[in-house]
C-alpha atoms as a PDB file:
ATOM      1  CA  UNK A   1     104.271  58.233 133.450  1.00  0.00           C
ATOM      2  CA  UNK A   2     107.776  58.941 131.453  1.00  0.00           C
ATOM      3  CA  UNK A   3     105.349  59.220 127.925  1.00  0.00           C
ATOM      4  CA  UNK A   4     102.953  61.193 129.506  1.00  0.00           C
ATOM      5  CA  UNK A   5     105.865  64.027 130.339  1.00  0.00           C
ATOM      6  CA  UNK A   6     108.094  63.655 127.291  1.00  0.00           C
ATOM      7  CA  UNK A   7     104.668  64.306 125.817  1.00  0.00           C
ATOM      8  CA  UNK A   8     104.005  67.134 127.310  1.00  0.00           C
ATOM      9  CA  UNK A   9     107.539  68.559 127.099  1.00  0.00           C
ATOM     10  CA  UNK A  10     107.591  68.300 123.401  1.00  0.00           C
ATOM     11  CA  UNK A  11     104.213  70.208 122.870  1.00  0.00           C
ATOM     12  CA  UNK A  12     105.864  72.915 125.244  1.00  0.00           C
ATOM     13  CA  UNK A  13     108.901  72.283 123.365  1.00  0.00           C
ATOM     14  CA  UNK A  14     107.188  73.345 120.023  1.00  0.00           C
ATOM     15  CA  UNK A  15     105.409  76.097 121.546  1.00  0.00           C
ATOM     16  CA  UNK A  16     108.464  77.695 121.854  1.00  0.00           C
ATOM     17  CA  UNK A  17     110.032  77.062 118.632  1.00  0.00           C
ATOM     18  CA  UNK A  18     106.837  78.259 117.168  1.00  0.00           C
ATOM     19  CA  UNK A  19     107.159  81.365 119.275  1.00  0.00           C
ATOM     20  CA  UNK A  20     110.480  82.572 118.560  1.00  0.00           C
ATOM     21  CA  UNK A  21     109.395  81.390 115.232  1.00  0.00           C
ATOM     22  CA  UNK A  22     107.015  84.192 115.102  1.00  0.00           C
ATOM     23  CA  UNK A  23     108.848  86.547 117.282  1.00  0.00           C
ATOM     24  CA  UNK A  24     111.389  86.314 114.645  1.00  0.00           C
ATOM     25  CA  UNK A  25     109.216  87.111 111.308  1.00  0.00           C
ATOM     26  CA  UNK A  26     107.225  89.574 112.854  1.00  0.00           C
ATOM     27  CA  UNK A  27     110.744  91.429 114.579  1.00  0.00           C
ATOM     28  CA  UNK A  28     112.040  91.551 111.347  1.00  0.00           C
ATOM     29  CA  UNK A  29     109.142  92.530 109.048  1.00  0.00           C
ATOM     30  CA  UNK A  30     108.155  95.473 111.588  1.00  0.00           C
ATOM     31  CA  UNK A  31     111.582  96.457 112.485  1.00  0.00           C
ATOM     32  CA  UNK A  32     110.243  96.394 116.095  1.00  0.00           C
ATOM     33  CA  UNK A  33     110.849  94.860 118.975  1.00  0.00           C
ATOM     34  CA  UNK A  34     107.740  92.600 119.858  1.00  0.00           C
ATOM     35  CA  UNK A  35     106.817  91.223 123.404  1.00  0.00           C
ATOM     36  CA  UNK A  36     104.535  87.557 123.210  1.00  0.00           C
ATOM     37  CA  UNK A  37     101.670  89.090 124.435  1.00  0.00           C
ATOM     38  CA  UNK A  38     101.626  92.389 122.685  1.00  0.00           C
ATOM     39  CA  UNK A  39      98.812  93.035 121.171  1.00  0.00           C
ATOM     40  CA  UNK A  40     100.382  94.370 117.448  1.00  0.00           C
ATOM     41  CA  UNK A  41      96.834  95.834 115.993  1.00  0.00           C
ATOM     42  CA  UNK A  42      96.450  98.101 119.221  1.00  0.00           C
ATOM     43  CA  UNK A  43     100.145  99.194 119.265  1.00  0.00           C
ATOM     44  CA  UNK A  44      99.248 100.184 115.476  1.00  0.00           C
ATOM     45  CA  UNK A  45     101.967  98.080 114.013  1.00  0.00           C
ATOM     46  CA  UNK A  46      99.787  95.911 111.758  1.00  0.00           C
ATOM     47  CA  UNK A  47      97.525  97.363 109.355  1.00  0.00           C
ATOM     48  CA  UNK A  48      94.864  94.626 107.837  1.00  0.00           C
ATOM     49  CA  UNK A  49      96.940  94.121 104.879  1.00  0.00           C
ATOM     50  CA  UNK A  50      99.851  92.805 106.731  1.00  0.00           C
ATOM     51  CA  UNK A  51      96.660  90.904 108.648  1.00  0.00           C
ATOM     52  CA  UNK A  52      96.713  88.922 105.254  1.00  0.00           C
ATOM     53  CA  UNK A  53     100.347  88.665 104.975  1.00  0.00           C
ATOM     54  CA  UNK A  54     100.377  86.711 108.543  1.00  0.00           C
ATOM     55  CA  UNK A  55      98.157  84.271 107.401  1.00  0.00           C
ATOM     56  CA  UNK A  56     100.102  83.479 104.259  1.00  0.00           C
ATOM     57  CA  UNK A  57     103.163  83.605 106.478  1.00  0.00           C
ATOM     58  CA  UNK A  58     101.814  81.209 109.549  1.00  0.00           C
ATOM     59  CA  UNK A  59     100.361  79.056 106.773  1.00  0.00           C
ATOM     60  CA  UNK A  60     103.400  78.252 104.921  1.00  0.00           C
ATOM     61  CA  UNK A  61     105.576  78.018 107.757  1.00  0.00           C
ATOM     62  CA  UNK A  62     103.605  76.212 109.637  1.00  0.00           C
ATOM     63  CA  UNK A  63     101.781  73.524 107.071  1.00  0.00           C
ATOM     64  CA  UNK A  64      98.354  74.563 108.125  1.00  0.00           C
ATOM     65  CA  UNK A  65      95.750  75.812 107.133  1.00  0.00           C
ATOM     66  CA  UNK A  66      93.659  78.600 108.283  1.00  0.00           C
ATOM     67  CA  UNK A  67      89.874  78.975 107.460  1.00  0.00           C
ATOM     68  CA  UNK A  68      86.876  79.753 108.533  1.00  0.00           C
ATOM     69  CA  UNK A  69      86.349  80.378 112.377  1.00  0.00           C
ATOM     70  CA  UNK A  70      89.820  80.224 112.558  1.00  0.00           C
ATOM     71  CA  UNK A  71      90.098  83.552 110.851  1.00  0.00           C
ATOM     72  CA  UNK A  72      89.071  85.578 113.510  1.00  0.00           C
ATOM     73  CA  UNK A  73      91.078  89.135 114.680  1.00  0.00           C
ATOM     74  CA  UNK A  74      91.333  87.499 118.099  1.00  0.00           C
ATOM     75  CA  UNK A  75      93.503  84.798 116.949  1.00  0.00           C
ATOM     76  CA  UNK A  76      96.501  87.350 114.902  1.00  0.00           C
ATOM     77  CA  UNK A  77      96.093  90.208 117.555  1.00  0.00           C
ATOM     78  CA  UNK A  78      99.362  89.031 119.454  1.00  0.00           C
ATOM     79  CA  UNK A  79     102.325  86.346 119.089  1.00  0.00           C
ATOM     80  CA  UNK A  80     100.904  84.264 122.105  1.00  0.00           C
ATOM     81  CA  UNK A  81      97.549  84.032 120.408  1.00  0.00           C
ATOM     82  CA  UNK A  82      99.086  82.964 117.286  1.00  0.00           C
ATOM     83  CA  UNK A  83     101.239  80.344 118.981  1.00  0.00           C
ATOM     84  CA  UNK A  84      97.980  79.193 120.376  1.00  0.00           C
ATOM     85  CA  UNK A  85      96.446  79.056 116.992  1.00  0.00           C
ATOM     86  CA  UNK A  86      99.326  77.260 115.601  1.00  0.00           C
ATOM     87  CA  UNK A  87      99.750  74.599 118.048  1.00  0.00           C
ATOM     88  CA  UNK A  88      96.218  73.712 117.838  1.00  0.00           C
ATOM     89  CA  UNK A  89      95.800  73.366 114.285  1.00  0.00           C
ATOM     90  CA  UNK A  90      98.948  71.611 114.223  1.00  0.00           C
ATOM     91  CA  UNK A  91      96.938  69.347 116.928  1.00  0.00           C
ATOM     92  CA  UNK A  92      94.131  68.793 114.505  1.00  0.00           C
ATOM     93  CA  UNK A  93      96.282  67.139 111.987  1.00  0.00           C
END
C-alpha cells in the first residue's frame, strides 16, 4: 500500500514541478502574470509563432517529444493542459 502512495505522490510531485516549470517560462517570456488554467491563445497572449516556440521549449525541457496527434491547439491552450501533456508523454517513456 506504502508503493502504491509514494507512487502516486511523486507523479503529483512532478506535476507540480512541471507546472511552476511552465508557469515560470511562460511568466517570464510574456511578462504576464499567468493563472494554470488560463487559456493564453484566448487572452491573446500567444500568437502561433510563440505556438512553435512552446513546443521547442516543452521539448527541450522536458526530454520529449511532441508529434503528431500530440500537436493539437487543445494541448498548448493553457499551463494545466500542457502539464497534462507533459506528464503523459513523460509516462510513455
Amino acid at each position: 500500500m506504502s508503493i502504491e502512495s509514494n507512487s502516486t505522490a511523486g507523479v503529483a510531485d512532478d506535476a507540480g514541478l512541471v507546472e511552476q516549470k511552465i508557469l515560470d517560462y511562460l511568466t517570464t517570456r510574456l511578462k504576464a502574470e499567468i493563472e494554470p488554467s488560463q487559456d493564453i491563445f484566448a487572452k491573446g497572449l500567444v500568437t502561433s509563432i510563440f505556438a512553435m516556440e512552446l513546443v521547442v521549449y516543452l521539448e527541450g525541457s522536458f526530454n520529449i517529444e511532441i508529434i503528431g496527434s500530440n500537436l493539437r491547439l487543445e494541448n498548448f491552450v493553457s499551463v494545466d493542459a500542457m502539464v497534462d501533456l507533459v506528464t503523459r508523454l513523460q509516462g510513455d517513456n
